[in-house]
PDB file of N, CA and C in Angstrom:
ATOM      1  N   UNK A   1      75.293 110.218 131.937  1.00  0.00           N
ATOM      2  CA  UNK A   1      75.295 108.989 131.156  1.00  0.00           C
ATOM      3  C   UNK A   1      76.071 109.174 129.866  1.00  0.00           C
ATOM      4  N   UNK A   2      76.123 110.263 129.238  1.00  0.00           N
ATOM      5  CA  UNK A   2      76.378 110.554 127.847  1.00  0.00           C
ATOM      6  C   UNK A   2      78.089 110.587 128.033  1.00  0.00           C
ATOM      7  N   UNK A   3      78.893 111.393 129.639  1.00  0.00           N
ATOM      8  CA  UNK A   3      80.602 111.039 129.869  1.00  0.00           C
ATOM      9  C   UNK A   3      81.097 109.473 129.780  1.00  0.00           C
ATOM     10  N   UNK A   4      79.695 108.369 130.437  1.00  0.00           N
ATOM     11  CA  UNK A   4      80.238 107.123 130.622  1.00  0.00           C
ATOM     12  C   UNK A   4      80.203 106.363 129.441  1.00  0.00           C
ATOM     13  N   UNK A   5      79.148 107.043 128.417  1.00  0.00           N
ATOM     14  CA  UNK A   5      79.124 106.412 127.004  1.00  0.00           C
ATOM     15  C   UNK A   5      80.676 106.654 126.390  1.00  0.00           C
ATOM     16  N   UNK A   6      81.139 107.954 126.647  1.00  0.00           N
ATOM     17  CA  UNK A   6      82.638 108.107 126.172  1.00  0.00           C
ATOM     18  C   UNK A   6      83.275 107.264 126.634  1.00  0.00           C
ATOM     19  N   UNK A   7      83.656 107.468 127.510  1.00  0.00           N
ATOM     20  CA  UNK A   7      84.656 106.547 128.610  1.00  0.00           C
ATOM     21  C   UNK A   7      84.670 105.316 128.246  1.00  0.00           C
ATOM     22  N   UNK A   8      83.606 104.687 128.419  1.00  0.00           N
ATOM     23  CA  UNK A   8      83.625 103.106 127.581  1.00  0.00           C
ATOM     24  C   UNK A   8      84.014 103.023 126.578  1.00  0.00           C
ATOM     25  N   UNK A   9      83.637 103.880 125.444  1.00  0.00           N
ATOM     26  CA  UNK A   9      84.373 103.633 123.801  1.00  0.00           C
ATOM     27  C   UNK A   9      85.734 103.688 124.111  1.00  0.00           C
ATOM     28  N   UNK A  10      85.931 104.656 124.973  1.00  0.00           N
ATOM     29  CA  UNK A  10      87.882 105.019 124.770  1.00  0.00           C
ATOM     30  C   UNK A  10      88.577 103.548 125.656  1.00  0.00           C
ATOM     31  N   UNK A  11      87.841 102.967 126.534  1.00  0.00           N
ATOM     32  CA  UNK A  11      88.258 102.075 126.956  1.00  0.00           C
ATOM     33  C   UNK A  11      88.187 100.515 126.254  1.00  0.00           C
ATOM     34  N   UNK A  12      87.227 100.300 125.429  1.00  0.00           N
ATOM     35  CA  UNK A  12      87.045  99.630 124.245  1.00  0.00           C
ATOM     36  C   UNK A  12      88.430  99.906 123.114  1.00  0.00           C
ATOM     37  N   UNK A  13      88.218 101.151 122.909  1.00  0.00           N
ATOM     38  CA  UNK A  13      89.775 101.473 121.788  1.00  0.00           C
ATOM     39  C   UNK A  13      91.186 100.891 122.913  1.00  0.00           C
ATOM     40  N   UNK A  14      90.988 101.168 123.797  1.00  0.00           N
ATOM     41  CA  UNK A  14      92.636 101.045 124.690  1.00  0.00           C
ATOM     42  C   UNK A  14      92.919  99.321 124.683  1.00  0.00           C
ATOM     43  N   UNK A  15      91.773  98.749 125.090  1.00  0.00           N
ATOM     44  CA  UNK A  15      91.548  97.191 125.386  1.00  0.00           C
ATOM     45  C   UNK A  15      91.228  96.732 124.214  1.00  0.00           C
ATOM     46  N   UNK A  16      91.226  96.895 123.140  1.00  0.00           N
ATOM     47  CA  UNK A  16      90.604  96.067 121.896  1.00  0.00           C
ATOM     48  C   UNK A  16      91.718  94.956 121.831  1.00  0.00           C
ATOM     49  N   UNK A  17      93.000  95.166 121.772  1.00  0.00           N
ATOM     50  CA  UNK A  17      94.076  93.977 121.681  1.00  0.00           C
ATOM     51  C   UNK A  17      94.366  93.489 122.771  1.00  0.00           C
ATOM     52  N   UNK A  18      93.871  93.920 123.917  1.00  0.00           N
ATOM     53  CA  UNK A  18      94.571  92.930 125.102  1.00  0.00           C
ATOM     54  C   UNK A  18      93.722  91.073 125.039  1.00  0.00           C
ATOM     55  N   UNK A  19      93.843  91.075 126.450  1.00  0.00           N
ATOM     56  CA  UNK A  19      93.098  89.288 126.466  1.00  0.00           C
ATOM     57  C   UNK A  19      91.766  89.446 126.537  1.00  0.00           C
ATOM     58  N   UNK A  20      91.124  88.291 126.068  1.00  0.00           N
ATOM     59  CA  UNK A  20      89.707  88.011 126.096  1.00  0.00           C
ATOM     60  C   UNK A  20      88.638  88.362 127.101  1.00  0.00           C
ATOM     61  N   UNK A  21      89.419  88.587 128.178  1.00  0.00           N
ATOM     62  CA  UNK A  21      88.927  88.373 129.813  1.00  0.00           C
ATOM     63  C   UNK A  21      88.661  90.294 129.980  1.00  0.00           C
ATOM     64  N   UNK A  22      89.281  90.897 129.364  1.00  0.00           N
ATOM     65  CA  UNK A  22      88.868  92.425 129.655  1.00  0.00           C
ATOM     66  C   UNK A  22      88.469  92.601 128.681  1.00  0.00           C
ATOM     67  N   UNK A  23      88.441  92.185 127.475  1.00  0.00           N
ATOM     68  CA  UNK A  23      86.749  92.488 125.992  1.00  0.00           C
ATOM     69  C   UNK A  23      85.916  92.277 126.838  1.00  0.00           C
ATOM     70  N   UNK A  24      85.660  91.028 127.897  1.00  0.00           N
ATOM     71  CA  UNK A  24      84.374  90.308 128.237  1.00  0.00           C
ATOM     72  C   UNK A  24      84.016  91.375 129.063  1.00  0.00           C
ATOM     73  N   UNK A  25      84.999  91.965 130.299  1.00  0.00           N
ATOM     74  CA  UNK A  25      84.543  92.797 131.057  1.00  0.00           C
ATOM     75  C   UNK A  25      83.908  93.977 130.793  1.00  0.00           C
ATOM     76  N   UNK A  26      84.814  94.586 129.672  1.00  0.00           N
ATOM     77  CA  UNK A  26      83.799  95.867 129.130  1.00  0.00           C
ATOM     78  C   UNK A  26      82.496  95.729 128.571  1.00  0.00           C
ATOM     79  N   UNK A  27      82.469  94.586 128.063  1.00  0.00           N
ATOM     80  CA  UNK A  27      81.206  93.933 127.312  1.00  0.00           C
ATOM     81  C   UNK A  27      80.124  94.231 128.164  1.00  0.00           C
ATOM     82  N   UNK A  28      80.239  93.421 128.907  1.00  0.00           N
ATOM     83  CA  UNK A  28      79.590  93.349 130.044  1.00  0.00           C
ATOM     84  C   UNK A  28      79.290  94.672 131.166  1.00  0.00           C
ATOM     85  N   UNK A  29      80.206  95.484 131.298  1.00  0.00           N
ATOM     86  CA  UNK A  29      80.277  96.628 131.541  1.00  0.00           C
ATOM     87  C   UNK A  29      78.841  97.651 130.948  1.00  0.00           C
ATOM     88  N   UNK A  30      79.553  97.377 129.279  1.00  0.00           N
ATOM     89  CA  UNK A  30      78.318  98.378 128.596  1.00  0.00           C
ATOM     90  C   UNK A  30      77.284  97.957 128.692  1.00  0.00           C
ATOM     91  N   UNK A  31      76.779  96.762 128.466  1.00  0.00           N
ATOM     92  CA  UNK A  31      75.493  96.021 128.340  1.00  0.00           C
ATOM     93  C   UNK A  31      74.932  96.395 129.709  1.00  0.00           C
ATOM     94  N   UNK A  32      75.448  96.736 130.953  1.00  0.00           N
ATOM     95  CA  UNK A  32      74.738  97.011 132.051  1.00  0.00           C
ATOM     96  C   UNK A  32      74.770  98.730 131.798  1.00  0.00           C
ATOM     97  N   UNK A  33      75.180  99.252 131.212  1.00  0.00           N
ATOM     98  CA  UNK A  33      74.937 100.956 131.043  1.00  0.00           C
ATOM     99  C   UNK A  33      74.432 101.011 129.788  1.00  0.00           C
ATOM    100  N   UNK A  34      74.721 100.940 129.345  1.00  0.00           N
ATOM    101  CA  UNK A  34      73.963 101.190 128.130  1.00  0.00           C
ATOM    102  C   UNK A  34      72.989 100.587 127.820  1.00  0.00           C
ATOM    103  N   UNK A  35      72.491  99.167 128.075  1.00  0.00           N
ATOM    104  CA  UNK A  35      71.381  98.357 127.998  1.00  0.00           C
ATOM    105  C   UNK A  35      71.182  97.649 126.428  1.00  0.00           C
ATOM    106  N   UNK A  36      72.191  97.530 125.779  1.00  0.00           N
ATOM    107  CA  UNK A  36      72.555  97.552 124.442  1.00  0.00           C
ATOM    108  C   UNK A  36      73.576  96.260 124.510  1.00  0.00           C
ATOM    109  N   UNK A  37      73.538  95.544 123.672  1.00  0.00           N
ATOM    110  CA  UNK A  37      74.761  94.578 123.458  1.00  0.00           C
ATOM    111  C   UNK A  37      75.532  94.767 122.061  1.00  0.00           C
ATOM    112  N   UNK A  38      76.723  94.267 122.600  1.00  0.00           N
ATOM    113  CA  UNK A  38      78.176  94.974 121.893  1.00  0.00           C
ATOM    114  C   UNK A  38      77.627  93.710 120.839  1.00  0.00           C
ATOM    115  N   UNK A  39      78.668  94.183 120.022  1.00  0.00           N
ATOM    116  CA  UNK A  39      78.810  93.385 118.378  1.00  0.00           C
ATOM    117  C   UNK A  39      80.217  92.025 118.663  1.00  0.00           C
ATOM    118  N   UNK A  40      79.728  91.205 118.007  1.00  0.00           N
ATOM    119  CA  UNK A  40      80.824  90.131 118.170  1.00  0.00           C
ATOM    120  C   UNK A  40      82.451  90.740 117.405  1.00  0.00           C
ATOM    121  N   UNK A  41      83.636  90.262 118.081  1.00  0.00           N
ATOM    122  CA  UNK A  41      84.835  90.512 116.933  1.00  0.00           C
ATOM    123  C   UNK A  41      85.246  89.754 116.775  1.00  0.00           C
ATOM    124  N   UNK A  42      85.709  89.772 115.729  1.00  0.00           N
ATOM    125  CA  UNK A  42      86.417  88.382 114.736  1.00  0.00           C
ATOM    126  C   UNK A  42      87.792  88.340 115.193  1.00  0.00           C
ATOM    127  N   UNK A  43      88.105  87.234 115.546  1.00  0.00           N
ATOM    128  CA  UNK A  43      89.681  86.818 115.738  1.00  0.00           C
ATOM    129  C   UNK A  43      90.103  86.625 114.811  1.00  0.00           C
ATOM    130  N   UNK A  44      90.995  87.099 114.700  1.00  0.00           N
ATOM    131  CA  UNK A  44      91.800  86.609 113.120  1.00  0.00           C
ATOM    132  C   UNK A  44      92.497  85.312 113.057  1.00  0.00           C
ATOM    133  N   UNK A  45      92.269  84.694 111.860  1.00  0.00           N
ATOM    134  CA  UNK A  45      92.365  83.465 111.564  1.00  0.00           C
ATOM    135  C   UNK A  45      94.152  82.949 110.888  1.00  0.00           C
ATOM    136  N   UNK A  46      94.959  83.579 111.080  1.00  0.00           N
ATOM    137  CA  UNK A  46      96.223  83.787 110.408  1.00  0.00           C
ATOM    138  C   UNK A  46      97.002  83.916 111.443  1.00  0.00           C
ATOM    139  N   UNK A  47      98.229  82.800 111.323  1.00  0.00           N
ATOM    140  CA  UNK A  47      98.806  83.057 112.525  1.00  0.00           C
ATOM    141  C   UNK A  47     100.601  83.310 111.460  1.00  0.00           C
ATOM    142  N   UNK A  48     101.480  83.827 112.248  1.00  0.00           N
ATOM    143  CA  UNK A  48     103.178  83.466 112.396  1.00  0.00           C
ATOM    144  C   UNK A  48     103.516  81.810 112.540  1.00  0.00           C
ATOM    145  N   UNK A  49     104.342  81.362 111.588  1.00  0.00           N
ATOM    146  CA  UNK A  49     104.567  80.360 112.325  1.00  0.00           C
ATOM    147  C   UNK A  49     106.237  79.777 112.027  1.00  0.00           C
ATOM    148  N   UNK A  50     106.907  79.356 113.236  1.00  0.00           N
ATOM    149  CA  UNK A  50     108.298  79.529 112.812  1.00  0.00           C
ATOM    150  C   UNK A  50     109.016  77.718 111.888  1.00  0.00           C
ATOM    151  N   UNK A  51     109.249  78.199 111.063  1.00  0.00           N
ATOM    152  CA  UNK A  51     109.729  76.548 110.531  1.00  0.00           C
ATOM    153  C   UNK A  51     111.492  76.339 110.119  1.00  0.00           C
ATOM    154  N   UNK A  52     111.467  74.776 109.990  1.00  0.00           N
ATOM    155  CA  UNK A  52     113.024  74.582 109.801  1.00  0.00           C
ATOM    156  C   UNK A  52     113.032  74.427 109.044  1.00  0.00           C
ATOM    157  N   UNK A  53     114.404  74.601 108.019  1.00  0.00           N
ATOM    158  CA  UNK A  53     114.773  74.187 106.700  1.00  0.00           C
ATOM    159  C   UNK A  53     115.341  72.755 107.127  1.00  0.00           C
ATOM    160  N   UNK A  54     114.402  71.733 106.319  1.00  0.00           N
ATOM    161  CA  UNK A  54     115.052  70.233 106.434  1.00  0.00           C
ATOM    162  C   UNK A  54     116.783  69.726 105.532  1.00  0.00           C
ATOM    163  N   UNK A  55     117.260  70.757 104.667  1.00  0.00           N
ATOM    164  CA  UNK A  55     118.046  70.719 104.177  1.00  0.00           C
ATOM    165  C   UNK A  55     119.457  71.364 105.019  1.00  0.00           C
ATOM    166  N   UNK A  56     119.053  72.762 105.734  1.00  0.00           N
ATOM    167  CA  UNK A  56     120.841  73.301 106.062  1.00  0.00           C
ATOM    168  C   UNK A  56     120.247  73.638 108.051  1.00  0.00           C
ATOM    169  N   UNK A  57     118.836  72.884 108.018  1.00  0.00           N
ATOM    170  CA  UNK A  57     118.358  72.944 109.629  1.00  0.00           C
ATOM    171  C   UNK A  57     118.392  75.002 110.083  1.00  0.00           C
ATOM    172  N   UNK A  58     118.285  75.635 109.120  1.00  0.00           N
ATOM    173  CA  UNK A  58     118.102  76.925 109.609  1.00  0.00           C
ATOM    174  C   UNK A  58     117.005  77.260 110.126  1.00  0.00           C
ATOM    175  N   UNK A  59     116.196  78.049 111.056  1.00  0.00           N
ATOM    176  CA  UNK A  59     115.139  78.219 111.489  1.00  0.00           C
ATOM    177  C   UNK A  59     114.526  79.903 111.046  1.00  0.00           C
ATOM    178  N   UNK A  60     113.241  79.419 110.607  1.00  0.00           N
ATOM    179  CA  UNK A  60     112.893  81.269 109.873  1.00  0.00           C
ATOM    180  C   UNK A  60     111.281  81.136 110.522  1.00  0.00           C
ATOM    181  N   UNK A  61     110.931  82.394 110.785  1.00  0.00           N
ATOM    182  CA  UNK A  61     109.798  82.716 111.198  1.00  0.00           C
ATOM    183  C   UNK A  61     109.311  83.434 109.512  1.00  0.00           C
ATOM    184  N   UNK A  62     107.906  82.636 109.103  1.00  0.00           N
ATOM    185  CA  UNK A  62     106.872  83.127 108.126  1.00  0.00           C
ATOM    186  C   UNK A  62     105.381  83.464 108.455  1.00  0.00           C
ATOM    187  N   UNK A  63     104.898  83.793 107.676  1.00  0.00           N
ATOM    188  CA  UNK A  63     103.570  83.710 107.848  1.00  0.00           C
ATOM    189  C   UNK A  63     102.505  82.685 107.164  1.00  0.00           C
ATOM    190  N   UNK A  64     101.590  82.238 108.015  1.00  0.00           N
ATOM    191  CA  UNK A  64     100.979  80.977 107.139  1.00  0.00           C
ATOM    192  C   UNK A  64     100.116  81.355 105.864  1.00  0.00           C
ATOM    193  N   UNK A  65      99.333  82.501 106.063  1.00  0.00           N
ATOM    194  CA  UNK A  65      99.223  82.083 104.083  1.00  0.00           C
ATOM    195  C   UNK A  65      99.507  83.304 103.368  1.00  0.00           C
ATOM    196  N   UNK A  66     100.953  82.743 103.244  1.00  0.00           N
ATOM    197  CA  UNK A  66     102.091  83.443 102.298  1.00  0.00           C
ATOM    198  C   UNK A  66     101.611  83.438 100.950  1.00  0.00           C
ATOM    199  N   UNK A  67     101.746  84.878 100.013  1.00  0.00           N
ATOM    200  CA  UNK A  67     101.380  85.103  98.943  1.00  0.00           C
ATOM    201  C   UNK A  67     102.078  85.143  97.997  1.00  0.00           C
ATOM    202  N   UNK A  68     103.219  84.531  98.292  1.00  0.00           N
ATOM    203  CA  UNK A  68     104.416  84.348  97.400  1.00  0.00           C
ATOM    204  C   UNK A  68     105.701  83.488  98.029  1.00  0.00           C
ATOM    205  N   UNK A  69     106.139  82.577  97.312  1.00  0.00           N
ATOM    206  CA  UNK A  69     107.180  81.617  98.030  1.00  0.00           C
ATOM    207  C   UNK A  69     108.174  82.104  98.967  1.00  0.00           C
ATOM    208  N   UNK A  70     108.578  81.105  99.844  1.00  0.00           N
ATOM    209  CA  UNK A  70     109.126  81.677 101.093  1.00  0.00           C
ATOM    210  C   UNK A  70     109.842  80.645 100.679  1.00  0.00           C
ATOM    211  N   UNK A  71     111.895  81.233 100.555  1.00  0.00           N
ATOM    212  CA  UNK A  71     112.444  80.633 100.602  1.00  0.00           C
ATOM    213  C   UNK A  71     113.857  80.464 101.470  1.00  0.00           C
ATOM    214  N   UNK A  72     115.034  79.528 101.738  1.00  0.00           N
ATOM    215  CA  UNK A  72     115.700  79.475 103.348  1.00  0.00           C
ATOM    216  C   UNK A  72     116.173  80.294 102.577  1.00  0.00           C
ATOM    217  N   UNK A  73     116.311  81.412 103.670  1.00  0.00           N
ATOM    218  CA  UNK A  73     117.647  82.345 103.961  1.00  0.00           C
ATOM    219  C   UNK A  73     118.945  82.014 103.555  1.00  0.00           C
ATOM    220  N   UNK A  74     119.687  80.513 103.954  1.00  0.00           N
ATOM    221  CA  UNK A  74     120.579  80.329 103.769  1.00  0.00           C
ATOM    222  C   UNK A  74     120.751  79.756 102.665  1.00  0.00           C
ATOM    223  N   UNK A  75     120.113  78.097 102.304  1.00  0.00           N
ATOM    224  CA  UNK A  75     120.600  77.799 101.188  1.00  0.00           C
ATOM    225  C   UNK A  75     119.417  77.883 100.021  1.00  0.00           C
ATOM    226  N   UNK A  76     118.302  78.418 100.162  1.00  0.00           N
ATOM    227  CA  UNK A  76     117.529  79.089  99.037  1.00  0.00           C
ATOM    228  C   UNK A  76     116.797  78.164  98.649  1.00  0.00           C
ATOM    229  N   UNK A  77     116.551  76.648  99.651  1.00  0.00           N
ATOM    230  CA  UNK A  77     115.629  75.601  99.277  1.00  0.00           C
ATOM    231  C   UNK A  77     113.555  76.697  99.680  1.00  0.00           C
ATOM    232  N   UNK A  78     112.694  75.834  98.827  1.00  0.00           N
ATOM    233  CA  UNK A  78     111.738  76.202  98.354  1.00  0.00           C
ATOM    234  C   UNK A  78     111.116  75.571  99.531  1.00  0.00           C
ATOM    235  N   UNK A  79     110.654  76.627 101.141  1.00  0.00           N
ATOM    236  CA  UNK A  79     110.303  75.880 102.165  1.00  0.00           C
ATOM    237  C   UNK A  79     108.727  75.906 102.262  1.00  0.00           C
ATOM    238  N   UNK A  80     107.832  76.937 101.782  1.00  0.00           N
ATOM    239  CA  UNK A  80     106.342  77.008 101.643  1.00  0.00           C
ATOM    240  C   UNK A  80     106.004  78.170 100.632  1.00  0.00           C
ATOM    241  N   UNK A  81     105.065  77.280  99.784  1.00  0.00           N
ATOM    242  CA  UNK A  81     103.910  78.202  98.339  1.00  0.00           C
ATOM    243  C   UNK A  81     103.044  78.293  98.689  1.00  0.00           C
ATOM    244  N   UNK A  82     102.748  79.261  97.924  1.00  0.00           N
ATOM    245  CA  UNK A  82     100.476  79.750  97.796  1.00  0.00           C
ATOM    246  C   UNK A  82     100.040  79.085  97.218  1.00  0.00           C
ATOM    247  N   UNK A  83      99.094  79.051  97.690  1.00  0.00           N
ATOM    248  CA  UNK A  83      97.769  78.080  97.218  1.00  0.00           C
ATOM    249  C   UNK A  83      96.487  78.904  97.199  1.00  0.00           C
ATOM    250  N   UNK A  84      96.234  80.032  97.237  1.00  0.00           N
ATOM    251  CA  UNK A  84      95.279  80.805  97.343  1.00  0.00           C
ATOM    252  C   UNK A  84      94.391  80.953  98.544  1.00  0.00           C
ATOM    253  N   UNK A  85      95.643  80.343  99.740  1.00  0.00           N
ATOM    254  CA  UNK A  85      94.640  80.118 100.799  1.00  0.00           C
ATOM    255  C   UNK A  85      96.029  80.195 101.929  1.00  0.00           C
ATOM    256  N   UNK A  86      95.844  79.027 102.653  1.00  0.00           N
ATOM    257  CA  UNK A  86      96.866  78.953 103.757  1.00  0.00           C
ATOM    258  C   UNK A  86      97.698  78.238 102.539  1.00  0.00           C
ATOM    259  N   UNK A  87      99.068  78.318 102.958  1.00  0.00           N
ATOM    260  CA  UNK A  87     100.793  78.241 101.991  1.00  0.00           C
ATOM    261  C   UNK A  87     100.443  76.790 102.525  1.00  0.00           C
ATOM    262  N   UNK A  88     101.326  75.902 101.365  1.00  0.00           N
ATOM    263  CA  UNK A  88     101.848  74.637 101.203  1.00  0.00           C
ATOM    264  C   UNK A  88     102.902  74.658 101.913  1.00  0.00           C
ATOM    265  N   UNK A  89     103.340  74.412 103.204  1.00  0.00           N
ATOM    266  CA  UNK A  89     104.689  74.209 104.163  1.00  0.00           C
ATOM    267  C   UNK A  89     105.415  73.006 103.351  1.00  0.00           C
ATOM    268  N   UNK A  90     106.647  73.263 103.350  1.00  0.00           N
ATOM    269  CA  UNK A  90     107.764  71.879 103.299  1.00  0.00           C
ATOM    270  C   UNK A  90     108.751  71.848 104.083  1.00  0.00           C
ATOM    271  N   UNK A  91     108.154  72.157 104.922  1.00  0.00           N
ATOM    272  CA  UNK A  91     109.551  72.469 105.682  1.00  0.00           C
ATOM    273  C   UNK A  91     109.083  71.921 107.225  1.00  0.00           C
ATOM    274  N   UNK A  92     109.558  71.640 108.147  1.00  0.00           N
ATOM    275  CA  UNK A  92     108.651  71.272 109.828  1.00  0.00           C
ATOM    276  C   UNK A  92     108.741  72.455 110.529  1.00  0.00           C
ATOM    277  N   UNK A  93     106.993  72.143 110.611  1.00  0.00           N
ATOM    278  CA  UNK A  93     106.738  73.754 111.844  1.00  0.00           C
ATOM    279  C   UNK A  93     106.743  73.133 113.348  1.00  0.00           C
ATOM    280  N   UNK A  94     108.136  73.983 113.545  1.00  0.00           N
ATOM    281  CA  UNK A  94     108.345  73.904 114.802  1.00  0.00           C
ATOM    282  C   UNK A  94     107.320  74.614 116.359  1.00  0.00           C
ATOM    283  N   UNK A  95     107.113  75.768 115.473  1.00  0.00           N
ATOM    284  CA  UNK A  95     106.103  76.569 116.640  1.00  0.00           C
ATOM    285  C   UNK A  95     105.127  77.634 115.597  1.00  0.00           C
ATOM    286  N   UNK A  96     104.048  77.471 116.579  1.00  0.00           N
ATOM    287  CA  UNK A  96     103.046  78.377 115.543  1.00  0.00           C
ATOM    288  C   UNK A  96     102.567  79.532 116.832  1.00  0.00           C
ATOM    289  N   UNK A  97     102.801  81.149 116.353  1.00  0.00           N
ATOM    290  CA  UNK A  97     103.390  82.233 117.080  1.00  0.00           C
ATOM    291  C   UNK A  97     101.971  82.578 117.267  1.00  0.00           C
ATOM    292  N   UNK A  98     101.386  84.027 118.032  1.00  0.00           N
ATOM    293  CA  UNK A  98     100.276  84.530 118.146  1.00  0.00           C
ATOM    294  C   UNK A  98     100.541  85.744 117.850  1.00  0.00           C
TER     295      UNK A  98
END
């Protein structure tokens, strides 16, 4: 019992970033060996998200809550600020990344 207690952690570390569907399985896994239930994990709440400059139409990938102004690459218009939280966008988000 004490090899399969390993085995599961290392398989927990290998699978921690894959999809939801193999967390659930190991979950579930341990809870039938071990007799113990796993701890919830937090998804992170912060995504990538790619936007256009409405001025020269350039396209830049940022992050949504930017801690300092994000400005176009090309012509240096002011596309999203901090707010102490998620960034003020001015710009159109075209796609929001994972």
């Amino acid at each position: 019992m004490g090899i399969s207690i390993i085995l599961l952690k290392i398989y927990i570390n290998l699978f921690y970033s894959a999809k939801r569907k193999v967390y659930k399985w190991i979950k579930l896994t341990c809870e039938l060996l071990m007799g113990k239930k796993m701890p919830k994990i937090k998804e992170p709440t912060s995504k990538f998200i790619k936007i256009r400059c409405p001025k020269c139409k350039n396209e830049q990938i940022t992050f949504g809550k930017t801690a300092t102004e994000v400005s176009c690459l090309v012509c240096g218009k002011v596309l999203a600020e901090p707010t102490g939280g998620k960034s003020r966008v001015k710009a159109r988000i075209l796609e929001v990344l994972e």
